[in-house]
Each structure stands twice: as structure tokens, then as C-alpha cells.
C-alpha atoms as a PDB file:
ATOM      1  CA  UNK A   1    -130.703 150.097-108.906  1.00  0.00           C
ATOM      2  CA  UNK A   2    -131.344 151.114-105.618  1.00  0.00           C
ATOM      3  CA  UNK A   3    -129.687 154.788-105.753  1.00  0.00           C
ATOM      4  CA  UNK A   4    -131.643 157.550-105.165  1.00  0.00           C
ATOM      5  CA  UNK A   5    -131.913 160.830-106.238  1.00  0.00           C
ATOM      6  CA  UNK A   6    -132.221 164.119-105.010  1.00  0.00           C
ATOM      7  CA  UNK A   7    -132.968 167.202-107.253  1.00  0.00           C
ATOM      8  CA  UNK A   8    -132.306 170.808-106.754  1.00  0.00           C
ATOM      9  CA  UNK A   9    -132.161 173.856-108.944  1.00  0.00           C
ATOM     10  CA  UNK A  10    -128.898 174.472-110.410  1.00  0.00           C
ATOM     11  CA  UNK A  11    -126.597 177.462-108.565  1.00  0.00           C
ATOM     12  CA  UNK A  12    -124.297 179.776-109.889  1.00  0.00           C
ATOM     13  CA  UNK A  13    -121.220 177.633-108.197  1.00  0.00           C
ATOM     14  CA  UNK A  14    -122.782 174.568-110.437  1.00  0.00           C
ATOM     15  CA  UNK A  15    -121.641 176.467-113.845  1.00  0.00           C
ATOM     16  CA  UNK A  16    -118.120 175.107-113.666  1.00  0.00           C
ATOM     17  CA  UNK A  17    -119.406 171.108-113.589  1.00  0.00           C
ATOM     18  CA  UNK A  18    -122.243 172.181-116.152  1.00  0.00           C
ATOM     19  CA  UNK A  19    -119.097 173.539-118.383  1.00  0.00           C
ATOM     20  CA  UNK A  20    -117.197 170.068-117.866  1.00  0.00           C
ATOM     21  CA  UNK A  21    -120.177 167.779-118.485  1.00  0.00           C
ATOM     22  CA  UNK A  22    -121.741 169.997-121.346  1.00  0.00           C
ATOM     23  CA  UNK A  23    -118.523 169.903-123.302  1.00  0.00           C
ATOM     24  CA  UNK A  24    -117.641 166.345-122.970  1.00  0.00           C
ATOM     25  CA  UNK A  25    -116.693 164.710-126.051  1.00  0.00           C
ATOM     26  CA  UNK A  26    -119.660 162.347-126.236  1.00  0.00           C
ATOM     27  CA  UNK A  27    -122.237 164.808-124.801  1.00  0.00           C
ATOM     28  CA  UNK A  28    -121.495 167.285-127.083  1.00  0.00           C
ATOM     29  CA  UNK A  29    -122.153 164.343-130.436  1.00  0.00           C
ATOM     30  CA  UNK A  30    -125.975 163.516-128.738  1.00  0.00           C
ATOM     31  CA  UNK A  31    -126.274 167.233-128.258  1.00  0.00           C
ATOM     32  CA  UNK A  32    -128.312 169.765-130.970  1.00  0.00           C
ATOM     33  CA  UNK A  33    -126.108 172.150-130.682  1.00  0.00           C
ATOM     34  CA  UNK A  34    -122.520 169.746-130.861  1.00  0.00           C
ATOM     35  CA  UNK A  35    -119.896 172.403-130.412  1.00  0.00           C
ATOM     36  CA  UNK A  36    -117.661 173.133-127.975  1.00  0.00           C
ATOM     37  CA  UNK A  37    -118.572 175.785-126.282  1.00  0.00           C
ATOM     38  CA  UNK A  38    -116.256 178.406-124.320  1.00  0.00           C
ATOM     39  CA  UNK A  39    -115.799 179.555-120.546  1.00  0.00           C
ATOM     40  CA  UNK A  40    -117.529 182.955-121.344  1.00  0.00           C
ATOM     41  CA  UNK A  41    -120.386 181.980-123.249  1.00  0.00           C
ATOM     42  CA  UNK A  42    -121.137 179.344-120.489  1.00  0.00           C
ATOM     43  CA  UNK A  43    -120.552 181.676-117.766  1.00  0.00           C
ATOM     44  CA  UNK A  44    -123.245 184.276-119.642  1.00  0.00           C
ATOM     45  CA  UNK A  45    -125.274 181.343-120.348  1.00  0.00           C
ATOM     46  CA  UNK A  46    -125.945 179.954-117.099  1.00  0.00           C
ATOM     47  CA  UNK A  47    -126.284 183.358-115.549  1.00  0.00           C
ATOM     48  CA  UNK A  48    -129.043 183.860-118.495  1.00  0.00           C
ATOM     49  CA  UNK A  49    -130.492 180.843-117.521  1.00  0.00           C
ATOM     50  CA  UNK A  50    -131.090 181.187-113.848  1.00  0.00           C
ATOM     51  CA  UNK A  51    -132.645 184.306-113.862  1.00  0.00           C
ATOM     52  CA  UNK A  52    -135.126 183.510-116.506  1.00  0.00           C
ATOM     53  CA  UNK A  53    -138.819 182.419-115.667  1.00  0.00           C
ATOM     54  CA  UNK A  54    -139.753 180.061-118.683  1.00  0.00           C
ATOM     55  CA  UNK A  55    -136.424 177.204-117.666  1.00  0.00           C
ATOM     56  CA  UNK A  56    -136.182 175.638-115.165  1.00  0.00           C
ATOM     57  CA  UNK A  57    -132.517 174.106-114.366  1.00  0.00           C
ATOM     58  CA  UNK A  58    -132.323 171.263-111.846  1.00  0.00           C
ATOM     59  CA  UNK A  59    -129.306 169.619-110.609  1.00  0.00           C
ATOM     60  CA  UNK A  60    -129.389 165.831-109.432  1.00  0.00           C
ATOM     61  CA  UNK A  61    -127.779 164.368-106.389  1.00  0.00           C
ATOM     62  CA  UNK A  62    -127.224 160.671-105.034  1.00  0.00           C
ATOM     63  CA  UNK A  63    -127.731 160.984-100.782  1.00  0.00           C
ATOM     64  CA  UNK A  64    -124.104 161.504-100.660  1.00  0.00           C
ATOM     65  CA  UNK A  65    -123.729 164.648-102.590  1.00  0.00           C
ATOM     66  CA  UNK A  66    -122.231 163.023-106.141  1.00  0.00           C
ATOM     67  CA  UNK A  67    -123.730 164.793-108.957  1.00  0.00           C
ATOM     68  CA  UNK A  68    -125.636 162.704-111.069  1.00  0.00           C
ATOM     69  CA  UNK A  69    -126.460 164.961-113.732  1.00  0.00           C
ATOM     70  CA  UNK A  70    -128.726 168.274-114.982  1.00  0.00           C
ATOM     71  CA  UNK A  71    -132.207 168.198-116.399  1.00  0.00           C
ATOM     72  CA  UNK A  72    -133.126 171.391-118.803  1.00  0.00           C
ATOM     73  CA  UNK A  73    -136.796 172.161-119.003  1.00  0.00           C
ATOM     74  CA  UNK A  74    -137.550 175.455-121.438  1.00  0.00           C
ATOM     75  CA  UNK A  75    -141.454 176.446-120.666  1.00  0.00           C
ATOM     76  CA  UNK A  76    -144.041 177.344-123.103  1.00  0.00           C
ATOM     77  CA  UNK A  77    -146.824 177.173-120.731  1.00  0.00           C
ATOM     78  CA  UNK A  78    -149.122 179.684-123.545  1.00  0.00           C
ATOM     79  CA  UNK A  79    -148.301 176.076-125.332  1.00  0.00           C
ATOM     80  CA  UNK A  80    -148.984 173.744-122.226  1.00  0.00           C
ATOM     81  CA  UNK A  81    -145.477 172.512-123.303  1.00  0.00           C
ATOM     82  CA  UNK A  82    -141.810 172.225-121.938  1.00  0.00           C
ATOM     83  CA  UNK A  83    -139.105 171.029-123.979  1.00  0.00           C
ATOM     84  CA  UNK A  84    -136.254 168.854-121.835  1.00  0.00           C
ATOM     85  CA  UNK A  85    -132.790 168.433-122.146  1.00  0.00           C
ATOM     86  CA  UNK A  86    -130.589 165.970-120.145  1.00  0.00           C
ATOM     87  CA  UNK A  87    -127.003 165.411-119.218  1.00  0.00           C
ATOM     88  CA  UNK A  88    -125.377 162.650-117.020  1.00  0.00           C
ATOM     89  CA  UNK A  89    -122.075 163.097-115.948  1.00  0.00           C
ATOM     90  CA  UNK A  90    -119.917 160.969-117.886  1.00  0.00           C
ATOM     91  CA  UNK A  91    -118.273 158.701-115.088  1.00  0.00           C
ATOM     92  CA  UNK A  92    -122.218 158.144-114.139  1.00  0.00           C
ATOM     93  CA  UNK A  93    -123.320 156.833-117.380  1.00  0.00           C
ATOM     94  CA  UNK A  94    -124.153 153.257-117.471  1.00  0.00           C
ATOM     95  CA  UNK A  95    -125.054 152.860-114.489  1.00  0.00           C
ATOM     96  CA  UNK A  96    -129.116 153.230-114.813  1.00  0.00           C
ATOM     97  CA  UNK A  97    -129.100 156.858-113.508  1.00  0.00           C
ATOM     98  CA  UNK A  98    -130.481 158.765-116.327  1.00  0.00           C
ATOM     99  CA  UNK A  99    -134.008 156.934-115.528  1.00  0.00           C
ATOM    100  CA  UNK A 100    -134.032 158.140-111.998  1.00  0.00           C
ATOM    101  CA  UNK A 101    -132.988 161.244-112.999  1.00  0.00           C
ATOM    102  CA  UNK A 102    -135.260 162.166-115.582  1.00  0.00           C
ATOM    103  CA  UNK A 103    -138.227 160.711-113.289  1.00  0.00           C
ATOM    104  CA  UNK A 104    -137.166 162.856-110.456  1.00  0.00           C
ATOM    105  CA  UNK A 105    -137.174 165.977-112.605  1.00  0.00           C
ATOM    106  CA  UNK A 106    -140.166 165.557-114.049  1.00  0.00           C
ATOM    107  CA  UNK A 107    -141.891 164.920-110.283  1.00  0.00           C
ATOM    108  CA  UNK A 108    -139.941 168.479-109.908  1.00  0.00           C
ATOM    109  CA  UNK A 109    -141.678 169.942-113.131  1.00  0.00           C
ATOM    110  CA  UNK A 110    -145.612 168.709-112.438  1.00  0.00           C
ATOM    111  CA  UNK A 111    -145.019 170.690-108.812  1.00  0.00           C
ATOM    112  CA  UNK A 112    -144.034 173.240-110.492  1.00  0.00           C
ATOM    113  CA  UNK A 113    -146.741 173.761-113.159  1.00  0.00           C
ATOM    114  CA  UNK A 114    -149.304 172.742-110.892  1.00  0.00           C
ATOM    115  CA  UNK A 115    -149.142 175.476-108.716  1.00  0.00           C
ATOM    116  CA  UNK A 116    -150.085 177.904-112.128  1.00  0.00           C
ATOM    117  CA  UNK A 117    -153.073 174.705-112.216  1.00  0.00           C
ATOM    118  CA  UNK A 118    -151.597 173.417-115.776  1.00  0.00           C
ATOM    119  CA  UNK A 119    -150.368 170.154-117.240  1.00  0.00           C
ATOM    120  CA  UNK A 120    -147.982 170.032-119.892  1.00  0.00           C
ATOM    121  CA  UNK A 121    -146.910 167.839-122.950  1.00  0.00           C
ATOM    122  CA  UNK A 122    -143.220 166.758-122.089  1.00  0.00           C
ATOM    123  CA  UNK A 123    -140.946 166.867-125.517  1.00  0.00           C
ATOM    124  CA  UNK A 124    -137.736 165.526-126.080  1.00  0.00           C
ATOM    125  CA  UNK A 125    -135.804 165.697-129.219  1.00  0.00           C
ATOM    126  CA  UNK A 126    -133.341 163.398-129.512  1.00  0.00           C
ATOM    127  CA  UNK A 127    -130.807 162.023-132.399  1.00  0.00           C
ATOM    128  CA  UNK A 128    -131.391 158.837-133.865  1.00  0.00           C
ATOM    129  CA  UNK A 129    -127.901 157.509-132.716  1.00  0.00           C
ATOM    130  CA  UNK A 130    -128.569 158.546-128.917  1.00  0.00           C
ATOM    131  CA  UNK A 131    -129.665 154.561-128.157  1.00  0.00           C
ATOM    132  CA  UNK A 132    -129.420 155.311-124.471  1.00  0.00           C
ATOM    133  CA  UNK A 133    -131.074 158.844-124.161  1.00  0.00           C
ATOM    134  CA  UNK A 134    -133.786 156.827-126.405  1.00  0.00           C
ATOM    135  CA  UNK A 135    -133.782 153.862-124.328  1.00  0.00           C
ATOM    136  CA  UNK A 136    -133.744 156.218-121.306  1.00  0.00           C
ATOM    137  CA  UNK A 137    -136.722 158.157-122.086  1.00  0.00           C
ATOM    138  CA  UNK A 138    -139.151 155.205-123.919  1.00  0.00           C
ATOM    139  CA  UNK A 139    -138.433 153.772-119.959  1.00  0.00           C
ATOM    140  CA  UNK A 140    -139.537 156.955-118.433  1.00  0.00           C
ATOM    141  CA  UNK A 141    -142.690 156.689-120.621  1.00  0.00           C
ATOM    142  CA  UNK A 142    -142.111 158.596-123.104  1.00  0.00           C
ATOM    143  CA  UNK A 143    -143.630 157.955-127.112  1.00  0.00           C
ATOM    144  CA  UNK A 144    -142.318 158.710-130.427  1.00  0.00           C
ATOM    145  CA  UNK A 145    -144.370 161.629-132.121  1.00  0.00           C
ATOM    146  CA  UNK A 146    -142.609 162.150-135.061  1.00  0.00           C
ATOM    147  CA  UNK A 147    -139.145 161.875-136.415  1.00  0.00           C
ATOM    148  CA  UNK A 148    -136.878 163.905-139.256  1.00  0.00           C
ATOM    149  CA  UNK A 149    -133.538 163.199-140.775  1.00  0.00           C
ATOM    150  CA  UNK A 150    -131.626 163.617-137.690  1.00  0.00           C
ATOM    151  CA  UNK A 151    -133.876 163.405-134.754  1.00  0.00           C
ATOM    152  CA  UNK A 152    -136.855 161.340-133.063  1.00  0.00           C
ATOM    153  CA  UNK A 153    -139.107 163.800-131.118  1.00  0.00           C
ATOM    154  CA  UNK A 154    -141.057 162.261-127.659  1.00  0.00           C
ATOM    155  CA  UNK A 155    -143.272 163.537-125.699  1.00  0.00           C
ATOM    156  CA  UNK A 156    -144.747 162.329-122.464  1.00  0.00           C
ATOM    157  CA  UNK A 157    -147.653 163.908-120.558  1.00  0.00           C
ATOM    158  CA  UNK A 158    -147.818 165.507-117.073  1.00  0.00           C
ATOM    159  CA  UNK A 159    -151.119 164.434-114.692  1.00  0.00           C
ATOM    160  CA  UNK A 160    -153.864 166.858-114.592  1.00  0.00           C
ATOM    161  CA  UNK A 161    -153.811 169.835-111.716  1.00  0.00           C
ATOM    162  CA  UNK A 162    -154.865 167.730-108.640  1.00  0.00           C
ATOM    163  CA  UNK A 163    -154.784 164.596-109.852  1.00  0.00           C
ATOM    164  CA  UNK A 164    -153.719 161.210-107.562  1.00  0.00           C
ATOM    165  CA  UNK A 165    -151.909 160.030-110.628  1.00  0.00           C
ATOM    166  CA  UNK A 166    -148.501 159.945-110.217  1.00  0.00           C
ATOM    167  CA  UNK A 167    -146.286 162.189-112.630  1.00  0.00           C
ATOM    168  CA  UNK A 168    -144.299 158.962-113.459  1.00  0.00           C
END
């Protein structure tokens, strides 16, 4: 695919697409937490979310200004991990987005954590019926760790501080 993607951290004005996309049907059955959610917990929620230090919220954009989707990272740099969480927007799915997504946000991340000179372990936890968050992240780069009844945890690694490699 020759889309690009542009990210940006997620705005107060973005809570009412977050709302849409978070409680979409499908979303919501790949999600941990699978219920619906309401208008005032998602309002408090996002306003929790962009004021905190340790998550980092980032929006994606094609050139043209159509969302893509929203890539979650909660920091536990004490850890030298971040745990990530990603939607697409449902009339984007299938469409080979998620990969440029989730690479873009992670380029976003390792500038991030490299200005506090750190690299992190990159987890996602994912349910075993999620084939194309799987497929999504295994493409990214991503390795199964471990698994339990109802999820597969993976977990890619940032480049060291100052390092020519390339995040991914």
C-alpha cells in the first residue's frame, strides 16, 4: 500500500471519534475490556488520559486528513516497558493500515523515550481470536512471549538511545 501516515497526539475534539471507534461492535469483542462503554465515562476518560505523563495517545492521519486510527501506549519506564493498544477505524480495516499505523507510532514512541535516553520492551496483549491484530503486529515485528487462556502477549523492542537502527 502506498498510503501514508501521519501521527499526532490525540485532542480533546478527538474524544467523540475515539467514543465511535472504541465502542464498535467488533472493536469492543478484540478489546480486554469488551463493554460498551458510555458518553461520560469516555468523556472523563480521555480527559484522564491526556493530562497524564505515563500514556501517550496518538492519533493517525492519511495526507488528506482521514483518520486512520489511535495507538495507546501506557509507560512504565521504572520497567523500561510500555504496553500498546490499537484501534482502526472500522471503514479502514482491511485495507493494510494497521501496519503503517502501528509502525508510525512506535517511530513516535522511540522519540519519545529517547529523549529520557531509554529503550523499552514493546507489549501487546492480544486475544487469540484477533487473527488480524496478530497478523498485524507479528508484521510489525513483534514475538510471542507467552500466552494464557484468552490472550497471546508480544513484545517487540525499541533501538538503543542513539542508535542508527531504525525503530522498525
Amino acid at each position: 500500500m502506498s498510503e501514508s501516515i501521519s501521527i499526532r497526539p490525540a485532542r480533546a475534539d478527538d474524544a467523540a471519534q475515539l467514543f465511535v471507534w472504541r465502542n464498535d461492535p467488533h472493536v469492543r469483542r478484540m478489546s480486554i475490556n469488551q463493554e460498551e462503554i458510555s458518553t461520560s465515562e469516555h468523556l472523563l476518560w480521555v480527559d484522564r488520559t491526556l493530562r497524564r505523563k505515563d500514556r501517550l495517545l496518538l492519533i493517525g492521519e492519511l495526507i488528506d486528513g482521514t483518520l486512520v486510527g489511535v495507538v495507546r501506549f501506557d509507560l512504565n519506564l521504572e520497567n523500561d516497558e510500555a504496553y500498546v493498544s490499537i484501534i482502526i477505524d472500522p471503514l479502514m480495516q482491511g485495507k493494510g493500515m494497521s501496519v503503517l499505523l502501528l509502525r508510525a507510532a512506535i517511530n513516535e514512541l522511540v522519540l519519545k523515550v529517547e529523549k529520557v535516553q531509554r529503550t523499552v520492551n514493546i507489549i501487546a496483549q492480544i486475544r487469540h481470536e484477533n487473527a488480524a491484530s496478530l497478523a498485524c503486529f507479528i508484521k510489525v515485528g513483534f514475538t510471542l512471549y507467552k500466552q494464557d487462556e484468552l490472550f497471546k502477549y508480544m513484545r517487540i523492542s525499541s533501538p538503543s538511545p542513539n542508535s542508527t537502527e531504525s525503530p522498525v
